[in-house]
N, C-alpha and C. Protein backbone atom coordinates (compact mmCIF):
# COMPACT_ATOMS: atom_id res chain seq x y z
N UNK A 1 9.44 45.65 113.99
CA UNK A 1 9.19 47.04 114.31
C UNK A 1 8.83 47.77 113.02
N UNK A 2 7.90 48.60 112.85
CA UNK A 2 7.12 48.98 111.78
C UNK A 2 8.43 49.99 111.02
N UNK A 3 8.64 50.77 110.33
CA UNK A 3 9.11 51.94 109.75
C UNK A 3 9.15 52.96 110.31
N UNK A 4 9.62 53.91 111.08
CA UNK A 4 9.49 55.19 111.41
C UNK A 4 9.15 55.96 110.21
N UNK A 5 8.23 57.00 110.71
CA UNK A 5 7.82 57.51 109.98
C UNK A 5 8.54 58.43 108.90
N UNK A 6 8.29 58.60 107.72
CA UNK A 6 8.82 59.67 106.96
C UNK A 6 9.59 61.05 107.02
N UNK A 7 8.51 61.87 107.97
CA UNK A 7 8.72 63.00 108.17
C UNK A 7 9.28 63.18 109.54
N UNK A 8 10.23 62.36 110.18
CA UNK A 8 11.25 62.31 111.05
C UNK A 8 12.45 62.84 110.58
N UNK A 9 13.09 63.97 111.42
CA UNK A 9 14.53 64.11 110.72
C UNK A 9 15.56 62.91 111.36
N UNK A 10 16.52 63.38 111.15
CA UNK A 10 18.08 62.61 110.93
C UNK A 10 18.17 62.24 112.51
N UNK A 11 17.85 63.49 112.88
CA UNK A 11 18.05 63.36 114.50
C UNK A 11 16.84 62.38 115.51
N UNK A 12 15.72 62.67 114.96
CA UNK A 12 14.90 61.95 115.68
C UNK A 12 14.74 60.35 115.22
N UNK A 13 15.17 59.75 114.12
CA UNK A 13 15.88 58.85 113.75
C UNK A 13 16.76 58.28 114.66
N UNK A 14 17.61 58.63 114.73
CA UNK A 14 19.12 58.40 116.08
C UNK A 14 18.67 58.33 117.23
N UNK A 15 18.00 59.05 117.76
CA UNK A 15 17.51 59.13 119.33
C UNK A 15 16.11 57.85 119.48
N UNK A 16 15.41 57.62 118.28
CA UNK A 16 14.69 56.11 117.92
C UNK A 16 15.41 55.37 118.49
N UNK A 17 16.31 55.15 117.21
CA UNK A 17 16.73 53.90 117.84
C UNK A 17 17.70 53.79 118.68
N UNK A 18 18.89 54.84 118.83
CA UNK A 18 19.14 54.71 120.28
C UNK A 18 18.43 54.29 121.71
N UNK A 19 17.35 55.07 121.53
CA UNK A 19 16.31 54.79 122.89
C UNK A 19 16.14 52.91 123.13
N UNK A 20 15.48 52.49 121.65
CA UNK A 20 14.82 51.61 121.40
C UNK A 20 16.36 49.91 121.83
N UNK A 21 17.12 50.34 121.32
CA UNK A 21 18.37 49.64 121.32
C UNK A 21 18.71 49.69 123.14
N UNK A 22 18.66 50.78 123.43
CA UNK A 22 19.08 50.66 124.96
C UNK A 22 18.54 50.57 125.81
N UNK A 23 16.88 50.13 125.55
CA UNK A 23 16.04 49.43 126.43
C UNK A 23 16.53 48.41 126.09
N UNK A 24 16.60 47.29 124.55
CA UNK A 24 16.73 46.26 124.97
C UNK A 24 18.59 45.85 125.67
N UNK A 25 19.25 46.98 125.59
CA UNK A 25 20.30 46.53 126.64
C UNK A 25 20.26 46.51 127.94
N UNK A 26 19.73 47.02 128.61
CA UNK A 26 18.91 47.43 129.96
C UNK A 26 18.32 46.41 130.42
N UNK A 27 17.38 45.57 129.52
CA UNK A 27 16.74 44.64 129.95
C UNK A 27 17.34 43.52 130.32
N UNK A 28 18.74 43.36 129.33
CA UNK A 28 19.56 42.01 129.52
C UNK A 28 20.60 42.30 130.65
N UNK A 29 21.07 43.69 130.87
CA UNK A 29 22.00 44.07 131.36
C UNK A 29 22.25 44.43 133.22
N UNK A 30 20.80 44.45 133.74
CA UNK A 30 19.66 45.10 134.87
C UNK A 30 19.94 43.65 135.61
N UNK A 31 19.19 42.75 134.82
CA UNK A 31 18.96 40.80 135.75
C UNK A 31 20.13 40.65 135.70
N UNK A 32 21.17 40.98 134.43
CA UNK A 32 22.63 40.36 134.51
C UNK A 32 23.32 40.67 136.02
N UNK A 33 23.62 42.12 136.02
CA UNK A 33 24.64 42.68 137.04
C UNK A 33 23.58 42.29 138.23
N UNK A 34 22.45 42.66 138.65
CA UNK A 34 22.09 42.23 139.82
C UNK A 34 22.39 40.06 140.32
N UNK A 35 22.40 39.51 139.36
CA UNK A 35 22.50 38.29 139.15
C UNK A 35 23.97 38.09 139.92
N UNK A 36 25.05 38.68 138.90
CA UNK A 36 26.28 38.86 139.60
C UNK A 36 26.48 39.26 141.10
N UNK A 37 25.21 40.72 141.42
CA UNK A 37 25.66 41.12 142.69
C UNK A 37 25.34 40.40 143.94
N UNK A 38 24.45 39.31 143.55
CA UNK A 38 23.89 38.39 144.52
C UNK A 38 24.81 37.45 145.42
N UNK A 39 26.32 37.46 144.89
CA UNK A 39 27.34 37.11 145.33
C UNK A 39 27.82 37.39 146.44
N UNK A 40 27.41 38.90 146.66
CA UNK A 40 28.01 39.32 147.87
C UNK A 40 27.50 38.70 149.06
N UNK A 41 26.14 38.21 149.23
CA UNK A 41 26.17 37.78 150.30
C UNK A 41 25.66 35.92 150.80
N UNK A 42 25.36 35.11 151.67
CA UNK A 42 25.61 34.32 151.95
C UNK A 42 24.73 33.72 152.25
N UNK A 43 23.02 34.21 151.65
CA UNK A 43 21.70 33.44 151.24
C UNK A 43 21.83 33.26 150.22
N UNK A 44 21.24 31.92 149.85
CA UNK A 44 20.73 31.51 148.80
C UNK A 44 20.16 32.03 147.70
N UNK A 45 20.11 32.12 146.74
CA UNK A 45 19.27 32.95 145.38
C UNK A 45 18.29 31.31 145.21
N UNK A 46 17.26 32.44 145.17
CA UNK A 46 15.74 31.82 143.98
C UNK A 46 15.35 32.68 143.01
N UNK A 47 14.52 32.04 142.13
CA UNK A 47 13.86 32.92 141.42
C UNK A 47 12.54 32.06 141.31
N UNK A 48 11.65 32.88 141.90
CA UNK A 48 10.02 32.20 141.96
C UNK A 48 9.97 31.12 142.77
N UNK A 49 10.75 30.98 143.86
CA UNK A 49 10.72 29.82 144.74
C UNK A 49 12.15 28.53 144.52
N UNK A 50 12.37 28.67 142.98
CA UNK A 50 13.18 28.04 142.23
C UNK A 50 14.68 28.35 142.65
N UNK A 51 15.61 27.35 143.22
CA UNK A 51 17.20 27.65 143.90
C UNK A 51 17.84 27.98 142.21
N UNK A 52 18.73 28.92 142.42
CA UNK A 52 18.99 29.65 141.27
C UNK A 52 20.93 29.61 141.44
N UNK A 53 21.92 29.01 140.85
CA UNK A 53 23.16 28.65 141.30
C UNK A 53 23.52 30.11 140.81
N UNK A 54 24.59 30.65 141.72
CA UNK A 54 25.12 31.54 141.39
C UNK A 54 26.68 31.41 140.78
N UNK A 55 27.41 32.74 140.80
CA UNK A 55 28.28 32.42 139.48
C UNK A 55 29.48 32.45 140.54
N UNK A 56 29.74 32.38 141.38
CA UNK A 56 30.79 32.15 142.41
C UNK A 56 31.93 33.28 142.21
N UNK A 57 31.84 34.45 142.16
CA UNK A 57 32.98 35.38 141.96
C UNK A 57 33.08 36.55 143.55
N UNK A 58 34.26 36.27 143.92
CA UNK A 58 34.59 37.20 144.98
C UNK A 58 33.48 38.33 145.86
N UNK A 59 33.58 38.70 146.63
CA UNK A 59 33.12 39.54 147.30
C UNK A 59 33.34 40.85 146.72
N UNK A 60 34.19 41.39 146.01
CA UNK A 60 34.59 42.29 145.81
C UNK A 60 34.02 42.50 144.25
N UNK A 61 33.93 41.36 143.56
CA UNK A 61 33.37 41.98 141.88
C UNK A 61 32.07 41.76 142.48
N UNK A 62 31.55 41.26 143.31
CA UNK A 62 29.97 40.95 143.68
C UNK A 62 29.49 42.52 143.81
N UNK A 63 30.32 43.18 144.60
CA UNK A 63 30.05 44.53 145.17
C UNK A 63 29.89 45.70 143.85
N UNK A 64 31.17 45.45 142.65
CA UNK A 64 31.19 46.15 141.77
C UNK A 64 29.75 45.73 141.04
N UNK A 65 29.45 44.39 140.58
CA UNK A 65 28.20 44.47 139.77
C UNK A 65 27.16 44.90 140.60
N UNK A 66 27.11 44.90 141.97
CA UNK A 66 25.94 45.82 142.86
C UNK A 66 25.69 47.32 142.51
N UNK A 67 27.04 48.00 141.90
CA UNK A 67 27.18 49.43 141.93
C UNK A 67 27.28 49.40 140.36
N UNK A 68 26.91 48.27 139.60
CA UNK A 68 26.80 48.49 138.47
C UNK A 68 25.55 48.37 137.76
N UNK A 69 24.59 47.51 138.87
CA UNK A 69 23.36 47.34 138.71
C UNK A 69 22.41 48.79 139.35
N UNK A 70 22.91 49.44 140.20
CA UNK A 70 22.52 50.27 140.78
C UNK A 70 22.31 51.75 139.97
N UNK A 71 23.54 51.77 139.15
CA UNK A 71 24.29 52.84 138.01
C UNK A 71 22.84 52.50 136.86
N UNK A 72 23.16 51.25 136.31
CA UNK A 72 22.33 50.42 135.39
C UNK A 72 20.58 51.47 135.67
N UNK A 73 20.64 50.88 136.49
CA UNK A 73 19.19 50.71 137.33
C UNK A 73 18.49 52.44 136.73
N UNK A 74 19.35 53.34 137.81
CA UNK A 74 19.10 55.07 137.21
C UNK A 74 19.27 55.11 135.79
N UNK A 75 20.09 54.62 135.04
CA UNK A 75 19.81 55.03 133.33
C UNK A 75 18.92 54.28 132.63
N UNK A 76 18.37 53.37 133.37
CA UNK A 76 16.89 53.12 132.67
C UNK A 76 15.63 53.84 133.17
N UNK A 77 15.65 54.24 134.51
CA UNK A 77 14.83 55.63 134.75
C UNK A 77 14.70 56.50 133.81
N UNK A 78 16.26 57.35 133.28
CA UNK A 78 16.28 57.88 132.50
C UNK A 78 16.11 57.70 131.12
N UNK A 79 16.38 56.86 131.14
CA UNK A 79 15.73 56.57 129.92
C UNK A 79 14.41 56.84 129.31
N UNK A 80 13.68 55.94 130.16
CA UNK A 80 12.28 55.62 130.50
C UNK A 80 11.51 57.67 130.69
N UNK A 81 11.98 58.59 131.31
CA UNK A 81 11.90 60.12 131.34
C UNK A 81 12.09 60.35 129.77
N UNK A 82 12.91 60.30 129.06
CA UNK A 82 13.61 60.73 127.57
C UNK A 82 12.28 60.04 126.63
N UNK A 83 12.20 58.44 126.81
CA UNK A 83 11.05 58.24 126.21
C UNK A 83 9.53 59.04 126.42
N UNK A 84 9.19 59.02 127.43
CA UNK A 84 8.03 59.99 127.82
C UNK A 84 7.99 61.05 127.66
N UNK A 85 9.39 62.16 127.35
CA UNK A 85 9.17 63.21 126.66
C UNK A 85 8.84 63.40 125.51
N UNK A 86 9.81 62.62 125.11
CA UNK A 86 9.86 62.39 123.41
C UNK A 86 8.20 61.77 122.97
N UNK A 87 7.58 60.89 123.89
CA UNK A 87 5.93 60.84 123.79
C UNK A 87 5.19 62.22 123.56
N UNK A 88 5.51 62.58 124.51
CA UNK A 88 4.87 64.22 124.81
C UNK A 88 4.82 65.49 123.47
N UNK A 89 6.46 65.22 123.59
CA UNK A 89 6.51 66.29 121.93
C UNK A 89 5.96 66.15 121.26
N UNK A 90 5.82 64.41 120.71
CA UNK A 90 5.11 64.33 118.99
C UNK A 90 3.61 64.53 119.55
N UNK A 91 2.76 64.22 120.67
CA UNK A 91 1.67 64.43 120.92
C UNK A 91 1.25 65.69 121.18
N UNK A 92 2.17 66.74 121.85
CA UNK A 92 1.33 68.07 121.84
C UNK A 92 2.36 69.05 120.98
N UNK A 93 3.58 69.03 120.98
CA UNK A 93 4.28 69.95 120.20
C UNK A 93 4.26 69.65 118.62
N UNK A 94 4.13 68.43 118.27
CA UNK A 94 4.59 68.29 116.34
C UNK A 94 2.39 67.93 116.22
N UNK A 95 1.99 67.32 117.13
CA UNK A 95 0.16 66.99 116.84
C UNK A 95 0.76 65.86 115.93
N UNK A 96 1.61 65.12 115.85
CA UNK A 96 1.41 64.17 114.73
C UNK A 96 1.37 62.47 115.26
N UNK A 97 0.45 62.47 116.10
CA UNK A 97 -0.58 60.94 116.56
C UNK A 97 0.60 59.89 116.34
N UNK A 98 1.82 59.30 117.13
CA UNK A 98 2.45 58.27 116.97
C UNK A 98 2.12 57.15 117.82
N UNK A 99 1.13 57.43 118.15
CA UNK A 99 0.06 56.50 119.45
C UNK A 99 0.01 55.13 119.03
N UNK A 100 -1.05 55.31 117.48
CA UNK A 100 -1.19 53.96 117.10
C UNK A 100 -0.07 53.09 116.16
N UNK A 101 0.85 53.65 115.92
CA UNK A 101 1.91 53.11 115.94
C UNK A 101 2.74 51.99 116.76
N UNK A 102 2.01 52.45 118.01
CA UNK A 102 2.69 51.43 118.94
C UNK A 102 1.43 50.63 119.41
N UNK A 103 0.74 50.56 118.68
CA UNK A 103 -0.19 49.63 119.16
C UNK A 103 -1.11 50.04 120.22
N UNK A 104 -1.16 51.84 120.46
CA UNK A 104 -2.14 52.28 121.19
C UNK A 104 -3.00 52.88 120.83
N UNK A 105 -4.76 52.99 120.69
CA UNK A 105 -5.53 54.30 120.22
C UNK A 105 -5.45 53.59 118.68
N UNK A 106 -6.57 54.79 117.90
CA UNK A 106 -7.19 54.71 116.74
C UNK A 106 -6.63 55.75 116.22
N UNK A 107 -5.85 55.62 114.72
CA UNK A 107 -5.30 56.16 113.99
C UNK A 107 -5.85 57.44 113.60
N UNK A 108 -5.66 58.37 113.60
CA UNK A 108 -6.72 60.02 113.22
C UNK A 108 -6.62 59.77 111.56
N UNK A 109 -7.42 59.89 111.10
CA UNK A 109 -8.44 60.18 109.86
C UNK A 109 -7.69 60.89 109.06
């Protein structure tokens, strides 16, 4: 991941990599609990056609990682909103092009 830029304060620093850190928990955390919640019921799991063994835990924690994947699920929405604002600001409120930074668009001159 490149450097954030210079002229970032303290705060937009923190909310970086917060954001950046809790996508990649989201990502591991989303397949996990739904993985778990697949327990609750009494088809088979695949993944891509592929029989997929599940982790054999009660009906009842099956249900909790359902409502934890579900919980999960809305704070990566939100998330995903927080990032797209935070897009928005540096592009029309600060004008300072963090586009090609991420590997999008041609750097302004």
């Amino acid at each position: 991941m490149p450097a954030l830029p210079a002229y970032f304060t303290g705060g937009e620093r923190l909310l970086a990599k917060a954001a950046h850190w809790g996508f990649y928990a989201m990502m591991l955390a989303l397949p996990l609990s739904g993985w778990v919640a697949a327990d609750r019921n009494d088809r088979p799991l695949a993944w891509f056609g592929l029989p997929v063994s599940k982790f054999g835990v009660d009906k009842a924690t099956g249900s909790a990682a359902n409502e934890l994947h579900e919980i999960l699920g809305w704070a990566m929405l939100a998330l995903l909103a927080l990032h797209i604002v935070g897009i928005i600001k540096h592009l029309v409120m600060d004008r300072n092009n963090l586009m090609p930074r991420m590997g999008v668009g041609k750097p302004r001159a």
